[in-house]
C-alpha atoms as a PDB file:
ATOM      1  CA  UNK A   1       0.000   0.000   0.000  1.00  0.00           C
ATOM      2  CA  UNK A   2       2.813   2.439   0.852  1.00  0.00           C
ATOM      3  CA  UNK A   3       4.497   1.614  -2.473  1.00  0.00           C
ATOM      4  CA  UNK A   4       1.494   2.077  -4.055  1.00  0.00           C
ATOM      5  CA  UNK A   5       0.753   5.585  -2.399  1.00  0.00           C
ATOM      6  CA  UNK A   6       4.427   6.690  -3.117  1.00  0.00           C
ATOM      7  CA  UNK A   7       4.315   5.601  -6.870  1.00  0.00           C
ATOM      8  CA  UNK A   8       0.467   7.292  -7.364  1.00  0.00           C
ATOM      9  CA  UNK A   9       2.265  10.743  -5.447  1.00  0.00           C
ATOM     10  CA  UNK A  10       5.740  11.055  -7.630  1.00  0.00           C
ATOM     11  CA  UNK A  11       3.463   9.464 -10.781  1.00  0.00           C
ATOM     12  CA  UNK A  12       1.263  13.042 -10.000  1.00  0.00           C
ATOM     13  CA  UNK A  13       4.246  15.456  -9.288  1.00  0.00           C
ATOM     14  CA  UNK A  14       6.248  14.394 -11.935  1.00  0.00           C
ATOM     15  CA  UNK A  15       2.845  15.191 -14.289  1.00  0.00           C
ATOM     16  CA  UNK A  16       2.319  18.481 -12.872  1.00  0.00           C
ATOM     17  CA  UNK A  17       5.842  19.205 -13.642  1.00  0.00           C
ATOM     18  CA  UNK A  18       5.749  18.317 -16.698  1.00  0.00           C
ATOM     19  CA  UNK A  19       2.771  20.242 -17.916  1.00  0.00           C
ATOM     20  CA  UNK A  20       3.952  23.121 -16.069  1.00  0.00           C
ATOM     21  CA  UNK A  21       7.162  23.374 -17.534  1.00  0.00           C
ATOM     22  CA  UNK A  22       6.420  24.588 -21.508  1.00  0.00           C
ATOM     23  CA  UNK A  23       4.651  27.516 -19.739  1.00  0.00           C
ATOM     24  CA  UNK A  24       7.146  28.138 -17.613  1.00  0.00           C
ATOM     25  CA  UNK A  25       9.397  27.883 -20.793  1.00  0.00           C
ATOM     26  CA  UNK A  26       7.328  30.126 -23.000  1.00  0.00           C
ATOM     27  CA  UNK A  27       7.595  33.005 -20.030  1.00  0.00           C
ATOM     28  CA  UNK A  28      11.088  32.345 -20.293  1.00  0.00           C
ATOM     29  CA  UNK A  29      11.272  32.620 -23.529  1.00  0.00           C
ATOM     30  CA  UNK A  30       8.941  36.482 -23.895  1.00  0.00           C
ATOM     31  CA  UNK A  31      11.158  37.352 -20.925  1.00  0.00           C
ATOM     32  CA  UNK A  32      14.263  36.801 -22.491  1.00  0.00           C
ATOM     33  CA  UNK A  33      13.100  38.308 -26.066  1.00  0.00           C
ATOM     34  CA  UNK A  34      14.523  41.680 -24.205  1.00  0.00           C
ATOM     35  CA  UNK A  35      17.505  40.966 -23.415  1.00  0.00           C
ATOM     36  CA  UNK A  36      20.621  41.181 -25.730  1.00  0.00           C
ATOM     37  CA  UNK A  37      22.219  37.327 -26.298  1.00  0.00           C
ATOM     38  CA  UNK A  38      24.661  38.094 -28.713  1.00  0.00           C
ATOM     39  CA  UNK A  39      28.021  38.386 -27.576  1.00  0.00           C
ATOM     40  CA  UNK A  40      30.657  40.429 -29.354  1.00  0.00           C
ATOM     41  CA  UNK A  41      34.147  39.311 -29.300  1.00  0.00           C
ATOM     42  CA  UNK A  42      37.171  40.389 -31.113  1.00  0.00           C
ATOM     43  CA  UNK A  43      37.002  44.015 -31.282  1.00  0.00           C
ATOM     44  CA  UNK A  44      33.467  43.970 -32.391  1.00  0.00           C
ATOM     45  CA  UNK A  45      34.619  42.273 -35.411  1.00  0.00           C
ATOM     46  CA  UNK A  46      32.097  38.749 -34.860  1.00  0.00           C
ATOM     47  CA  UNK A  47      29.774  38.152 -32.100  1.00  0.00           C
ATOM     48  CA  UNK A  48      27.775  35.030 -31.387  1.00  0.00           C
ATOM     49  CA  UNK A  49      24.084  35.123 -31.430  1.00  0.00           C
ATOM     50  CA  UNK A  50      22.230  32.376 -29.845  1.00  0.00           C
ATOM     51  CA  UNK A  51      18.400  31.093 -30.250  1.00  0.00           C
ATOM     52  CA  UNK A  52      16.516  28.003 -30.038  1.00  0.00           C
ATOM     53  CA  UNK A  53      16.725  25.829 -32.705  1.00  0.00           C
ATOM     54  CA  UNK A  54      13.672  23.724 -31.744  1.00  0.00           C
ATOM     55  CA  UNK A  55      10.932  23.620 -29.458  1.00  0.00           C
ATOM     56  CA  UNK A  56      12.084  22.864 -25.952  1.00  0.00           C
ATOM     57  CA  UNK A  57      11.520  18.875 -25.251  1.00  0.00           C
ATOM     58  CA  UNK A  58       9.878  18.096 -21.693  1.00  0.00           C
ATOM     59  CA  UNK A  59       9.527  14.367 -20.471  1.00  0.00           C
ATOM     60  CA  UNK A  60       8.973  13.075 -17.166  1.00  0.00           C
ATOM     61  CA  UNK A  61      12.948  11.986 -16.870  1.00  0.00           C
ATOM     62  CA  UNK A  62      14.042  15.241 -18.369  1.00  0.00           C
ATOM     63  CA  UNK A  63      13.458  18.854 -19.695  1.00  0.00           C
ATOM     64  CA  UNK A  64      15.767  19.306 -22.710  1.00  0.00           C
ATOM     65  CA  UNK A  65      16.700  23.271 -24.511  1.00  0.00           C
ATOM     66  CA  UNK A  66      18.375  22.914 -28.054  1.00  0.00           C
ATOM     67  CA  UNK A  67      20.032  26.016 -28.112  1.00  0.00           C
ATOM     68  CA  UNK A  68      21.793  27.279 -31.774  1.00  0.00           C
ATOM     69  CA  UNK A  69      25.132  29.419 -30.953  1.00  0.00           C
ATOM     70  CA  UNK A  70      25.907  31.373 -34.428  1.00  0.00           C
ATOM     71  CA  UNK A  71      29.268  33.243 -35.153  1.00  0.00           C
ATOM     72  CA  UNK A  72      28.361  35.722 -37.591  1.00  0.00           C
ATOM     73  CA  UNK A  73      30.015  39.011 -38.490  1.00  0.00           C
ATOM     74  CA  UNK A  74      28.398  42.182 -36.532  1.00  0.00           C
ATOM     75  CA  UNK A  75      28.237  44.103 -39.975  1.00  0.00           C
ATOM     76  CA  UNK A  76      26.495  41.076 -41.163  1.00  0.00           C
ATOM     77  CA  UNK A  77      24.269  39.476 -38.695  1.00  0.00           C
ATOM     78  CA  UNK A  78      22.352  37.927 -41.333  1.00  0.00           C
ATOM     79  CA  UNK A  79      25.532  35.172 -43.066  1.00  0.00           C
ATOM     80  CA  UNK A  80      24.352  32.084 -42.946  1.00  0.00           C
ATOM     81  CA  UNK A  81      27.131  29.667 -42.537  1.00  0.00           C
ATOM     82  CA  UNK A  82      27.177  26.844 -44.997  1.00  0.00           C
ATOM     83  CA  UNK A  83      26.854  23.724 -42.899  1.00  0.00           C
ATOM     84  CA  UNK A  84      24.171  21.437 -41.502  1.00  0.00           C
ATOM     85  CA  UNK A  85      22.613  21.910 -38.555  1.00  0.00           C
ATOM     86  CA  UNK A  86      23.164  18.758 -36.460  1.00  0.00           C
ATOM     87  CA  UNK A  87      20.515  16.643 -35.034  1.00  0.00           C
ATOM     88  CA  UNK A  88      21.866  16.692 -31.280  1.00  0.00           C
ATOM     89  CA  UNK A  89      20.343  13.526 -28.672  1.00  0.00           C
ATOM     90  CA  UNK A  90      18.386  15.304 -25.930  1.00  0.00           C
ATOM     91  CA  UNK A  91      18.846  13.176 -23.130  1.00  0.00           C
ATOM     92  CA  UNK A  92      21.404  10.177 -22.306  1.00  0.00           C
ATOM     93  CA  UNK A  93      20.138   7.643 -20.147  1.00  0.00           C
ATOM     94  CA  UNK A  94      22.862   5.504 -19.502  1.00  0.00           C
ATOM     95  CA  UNK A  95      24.910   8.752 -17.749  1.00  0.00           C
ATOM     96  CA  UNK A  96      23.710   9.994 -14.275  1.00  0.00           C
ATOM     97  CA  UNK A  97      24.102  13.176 -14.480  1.00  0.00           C
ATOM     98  CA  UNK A  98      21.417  15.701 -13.724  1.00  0.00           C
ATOM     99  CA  UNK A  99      22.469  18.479 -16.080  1.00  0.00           C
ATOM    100  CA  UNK A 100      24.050  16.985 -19.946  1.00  0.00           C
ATOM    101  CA  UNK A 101      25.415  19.509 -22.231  1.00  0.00           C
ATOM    102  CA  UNK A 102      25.849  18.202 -26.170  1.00  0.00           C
ATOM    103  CA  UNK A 103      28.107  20.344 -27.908  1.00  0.00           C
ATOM    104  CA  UNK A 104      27.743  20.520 -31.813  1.00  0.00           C
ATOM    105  CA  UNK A 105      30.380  21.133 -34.174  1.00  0.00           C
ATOM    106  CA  UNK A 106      28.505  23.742 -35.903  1.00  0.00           C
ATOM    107  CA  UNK A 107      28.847  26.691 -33.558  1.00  0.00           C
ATOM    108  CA  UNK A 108      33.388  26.294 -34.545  1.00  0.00           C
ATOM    109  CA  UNK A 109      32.278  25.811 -37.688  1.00  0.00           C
ATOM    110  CA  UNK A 110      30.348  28.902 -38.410  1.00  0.00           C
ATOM    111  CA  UNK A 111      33.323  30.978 -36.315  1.00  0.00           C
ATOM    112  CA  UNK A 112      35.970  29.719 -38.484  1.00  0.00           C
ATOM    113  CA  UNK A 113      33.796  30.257 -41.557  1.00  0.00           C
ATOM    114  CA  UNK A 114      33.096  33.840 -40.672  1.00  0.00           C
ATOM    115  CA  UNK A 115      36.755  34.543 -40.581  1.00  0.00           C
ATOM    116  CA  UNK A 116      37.812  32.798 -43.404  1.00  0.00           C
ATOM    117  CA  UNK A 117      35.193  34.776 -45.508  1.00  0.00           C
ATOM    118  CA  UNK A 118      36.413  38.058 -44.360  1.00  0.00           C
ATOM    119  CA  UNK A 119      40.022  37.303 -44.967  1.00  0.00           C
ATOM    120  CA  UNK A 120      41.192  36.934 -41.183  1.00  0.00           C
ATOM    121  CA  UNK A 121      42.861  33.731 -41.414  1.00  0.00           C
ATOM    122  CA  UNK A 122      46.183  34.385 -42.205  1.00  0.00           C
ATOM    123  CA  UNK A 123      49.337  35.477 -41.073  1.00  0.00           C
ATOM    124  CA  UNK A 124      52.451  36.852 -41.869  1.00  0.00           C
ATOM    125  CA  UNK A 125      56.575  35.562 -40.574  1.00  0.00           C
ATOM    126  CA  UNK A 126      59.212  37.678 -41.459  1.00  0.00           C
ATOM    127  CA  UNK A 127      62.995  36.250 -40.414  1.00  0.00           C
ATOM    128  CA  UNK A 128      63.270  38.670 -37.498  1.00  0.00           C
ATOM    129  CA  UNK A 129      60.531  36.201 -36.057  1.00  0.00           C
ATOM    130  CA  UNK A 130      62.625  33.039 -36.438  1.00  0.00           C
ATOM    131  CA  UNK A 131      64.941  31.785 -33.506  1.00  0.00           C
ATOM    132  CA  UNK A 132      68.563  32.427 -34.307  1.00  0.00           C
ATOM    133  CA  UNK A 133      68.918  28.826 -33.585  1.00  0.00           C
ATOM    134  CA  UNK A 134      65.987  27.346 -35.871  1.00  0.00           C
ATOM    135  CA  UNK A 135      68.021  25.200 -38.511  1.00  0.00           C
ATOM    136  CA  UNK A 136      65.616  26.903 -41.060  1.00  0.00           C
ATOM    137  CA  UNK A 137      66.017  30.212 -41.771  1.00  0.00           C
ATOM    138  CA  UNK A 138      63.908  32.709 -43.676  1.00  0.00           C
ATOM    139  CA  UNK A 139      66.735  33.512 -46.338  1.00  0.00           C
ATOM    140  CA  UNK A 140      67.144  32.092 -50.221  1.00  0.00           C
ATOM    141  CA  UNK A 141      70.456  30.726 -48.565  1.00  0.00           C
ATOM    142  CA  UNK A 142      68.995  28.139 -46.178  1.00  0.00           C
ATOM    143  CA  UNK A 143      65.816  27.476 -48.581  1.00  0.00           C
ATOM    144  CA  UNK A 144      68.254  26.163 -50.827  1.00  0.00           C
ATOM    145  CA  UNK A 145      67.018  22.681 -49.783  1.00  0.00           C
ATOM    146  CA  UNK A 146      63.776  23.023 -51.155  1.00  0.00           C
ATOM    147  CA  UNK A 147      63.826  25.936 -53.547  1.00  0.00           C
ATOM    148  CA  UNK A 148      67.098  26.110 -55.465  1.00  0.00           C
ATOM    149  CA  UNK A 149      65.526  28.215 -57.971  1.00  0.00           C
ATOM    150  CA  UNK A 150      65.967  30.968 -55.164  1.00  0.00           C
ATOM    151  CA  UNK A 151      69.172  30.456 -54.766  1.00  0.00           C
ATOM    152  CA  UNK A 152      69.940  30.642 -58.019  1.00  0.00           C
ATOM    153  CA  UNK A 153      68.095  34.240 -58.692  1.00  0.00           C
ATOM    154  CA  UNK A 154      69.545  35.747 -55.569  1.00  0.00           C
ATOM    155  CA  UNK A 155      73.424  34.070 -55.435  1.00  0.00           C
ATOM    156  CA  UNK A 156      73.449  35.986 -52.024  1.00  0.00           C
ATOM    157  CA  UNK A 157      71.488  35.076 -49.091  1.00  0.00           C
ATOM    158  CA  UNK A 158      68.287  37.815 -49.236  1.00  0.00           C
ATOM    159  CA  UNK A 159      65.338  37.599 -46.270  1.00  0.00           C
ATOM    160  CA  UNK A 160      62.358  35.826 -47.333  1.00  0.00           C
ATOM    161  CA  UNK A 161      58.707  36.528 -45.524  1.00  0.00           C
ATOM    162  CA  UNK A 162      56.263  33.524 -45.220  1.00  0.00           C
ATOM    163  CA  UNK A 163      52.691  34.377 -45.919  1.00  0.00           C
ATOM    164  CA  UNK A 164      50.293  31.875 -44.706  1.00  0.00           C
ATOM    165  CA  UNK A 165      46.798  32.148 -45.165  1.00  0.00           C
ATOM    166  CA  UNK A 166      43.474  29.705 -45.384  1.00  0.00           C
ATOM    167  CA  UNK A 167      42.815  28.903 -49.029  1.00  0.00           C
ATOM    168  CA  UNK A 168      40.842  31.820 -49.999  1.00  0.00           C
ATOM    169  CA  UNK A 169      39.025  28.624 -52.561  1.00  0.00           C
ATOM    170  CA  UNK A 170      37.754  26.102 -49.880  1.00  0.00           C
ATOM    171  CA  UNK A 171      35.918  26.305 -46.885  1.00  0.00           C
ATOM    172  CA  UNK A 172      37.611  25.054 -43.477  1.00  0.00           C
ATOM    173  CA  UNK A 173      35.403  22.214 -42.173  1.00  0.00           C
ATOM    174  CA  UNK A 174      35.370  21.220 -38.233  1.00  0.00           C
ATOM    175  CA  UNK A 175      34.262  17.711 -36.717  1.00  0.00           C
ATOM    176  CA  UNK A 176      33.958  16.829 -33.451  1.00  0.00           C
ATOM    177  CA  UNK A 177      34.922  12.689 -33.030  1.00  0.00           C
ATOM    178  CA  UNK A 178      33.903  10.979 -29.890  1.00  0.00           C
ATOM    179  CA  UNK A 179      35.850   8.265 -30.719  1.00  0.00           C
ATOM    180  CA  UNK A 180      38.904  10.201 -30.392  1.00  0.00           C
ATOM    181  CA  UNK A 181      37.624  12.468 -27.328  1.00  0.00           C
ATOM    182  CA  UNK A 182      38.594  15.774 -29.659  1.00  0.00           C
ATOM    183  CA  UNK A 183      38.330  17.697 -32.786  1.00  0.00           C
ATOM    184  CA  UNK A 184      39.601  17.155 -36.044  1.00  0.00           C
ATOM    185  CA  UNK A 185      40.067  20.490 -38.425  1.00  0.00           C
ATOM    186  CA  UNK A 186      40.688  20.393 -41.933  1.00  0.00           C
ATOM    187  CA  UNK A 187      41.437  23.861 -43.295  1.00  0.00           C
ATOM    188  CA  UNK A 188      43.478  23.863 -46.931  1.00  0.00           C
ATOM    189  CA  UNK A 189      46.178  26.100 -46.437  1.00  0.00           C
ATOM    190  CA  UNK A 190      48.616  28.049 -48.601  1.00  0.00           C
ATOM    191  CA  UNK A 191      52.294  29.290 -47.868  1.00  0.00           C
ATOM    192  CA  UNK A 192      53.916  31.831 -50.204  1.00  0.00           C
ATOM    193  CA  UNK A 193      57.971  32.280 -49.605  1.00  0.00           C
ATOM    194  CA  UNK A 194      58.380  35.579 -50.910  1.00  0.00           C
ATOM    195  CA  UNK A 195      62.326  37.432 -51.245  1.00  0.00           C
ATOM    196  CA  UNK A 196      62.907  40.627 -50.156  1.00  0.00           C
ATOM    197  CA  UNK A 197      65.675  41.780 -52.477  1.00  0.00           C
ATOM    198  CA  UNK A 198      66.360  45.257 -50.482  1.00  0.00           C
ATOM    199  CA  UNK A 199      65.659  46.935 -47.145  1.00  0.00           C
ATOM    200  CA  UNK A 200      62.859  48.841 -48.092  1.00  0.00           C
ATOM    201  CA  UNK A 201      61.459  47.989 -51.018  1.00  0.00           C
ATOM    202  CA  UNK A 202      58.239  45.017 -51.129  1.00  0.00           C
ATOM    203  CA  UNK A 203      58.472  41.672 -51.051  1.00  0.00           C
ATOM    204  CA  UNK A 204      57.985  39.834 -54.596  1.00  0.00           C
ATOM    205  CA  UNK A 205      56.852  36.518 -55.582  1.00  0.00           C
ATOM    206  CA  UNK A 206      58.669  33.611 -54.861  1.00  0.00           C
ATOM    207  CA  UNK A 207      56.712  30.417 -54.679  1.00  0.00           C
ATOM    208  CA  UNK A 208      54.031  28.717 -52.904  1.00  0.00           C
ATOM    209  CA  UNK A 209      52.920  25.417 -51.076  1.00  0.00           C
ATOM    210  CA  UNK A 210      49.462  24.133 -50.887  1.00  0.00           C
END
């Protein structure tokens, strides 16, 4: 009988709960419509903007909030970023946990999409930047190894910048592996080894890996 009473109470609570909560979640929601989500970051160059990207789900065992995080430019809050939108499990049984957080691969994506399409991604080396002690230098000299041709147009040892930058031609592309408890990033690349042939003057082409 006791059981019985027990089971018949938590059987009522939990479905008082449960009809409660998409009210509850709908005032939320109107509450929240006033107040600013979107976080700017990098000298108000990006921000992320957040939102639901389904209707919240509430069981008995669970209330769960699918909630989009977007990195889009803040002169452009309207890019869509070209990538699926992942189907994300809202609850996992088999942990006991009380709060589970699922974390997409789209939100990365869509940040290092945003700065790829604006250029961002990309940096330059000049030889003041490499150790002393680096076998490598930045000079046609030491690049002799894999660009003769350099040596050959400049006999004497000029400074060389590196120019690395995303390929301006394909998209970078994040996924997140649970297998491997991390992220794998695949983001085509290109380095251009350009001479400096005087103090002063620009560097000119050279050549470039990919």
């Amino acid at each position: 009988l006791t059981k019985v009473f027990k089971d018949k109470v938590i059987g009522e609570i939990s479905d008082a709960v449960k009809s409660a909560m998409p009210d509850a979640i709908d005032q939320l929601s109107k509450t929240l419509d006033g107040v600013a989500l979107d976080i700017p970051f990098t000298n108000d160059f990006a921000e992320i903007r957040f939102e639901l990207s389904a209707a919240p789900d509430v069981e008995a065992e669970y209330v769960s909030v699918p909630v989009l995080g977007t990195v889009v430019p803040v002169a452009n809050p309207g890019q869509v970023a070209p990538y699926p939108i992942p189907q994300i499990p809202s609850y996992d049984s088999t942990e006991d946990s009380y709060v589970q957080v699922f974390l997409s691969d789209f939100t990365m994506n869509s940040a290092l999409y945003t700065f790829w399409a604006a250029e961002r991604i990309k940096r330059t080396v000049m030889p003041s930047d490499i150790p002393a002690t680096f076998p490598l230098q930045l000079n046609t000299s030491s690049l002799a190894v894999v660009a003769p041709g350099l040596t050959a147009k400049y006999p004497t040892a000029v400074p060389v910048e590196l120019f690395a930058q995303a390929d301006p031609l394909s998209k970078p592309d994040v996924k997140i592996t649970a297998a491997d408890n991390g992220a794998v990033v695949q983001m085509p690349s290109l380095l251009s080894f350009r001479p400096i042939p005087a103090a002063g003057q620009p560097a000119v082409d050279g050549f470039t890996l990919s």
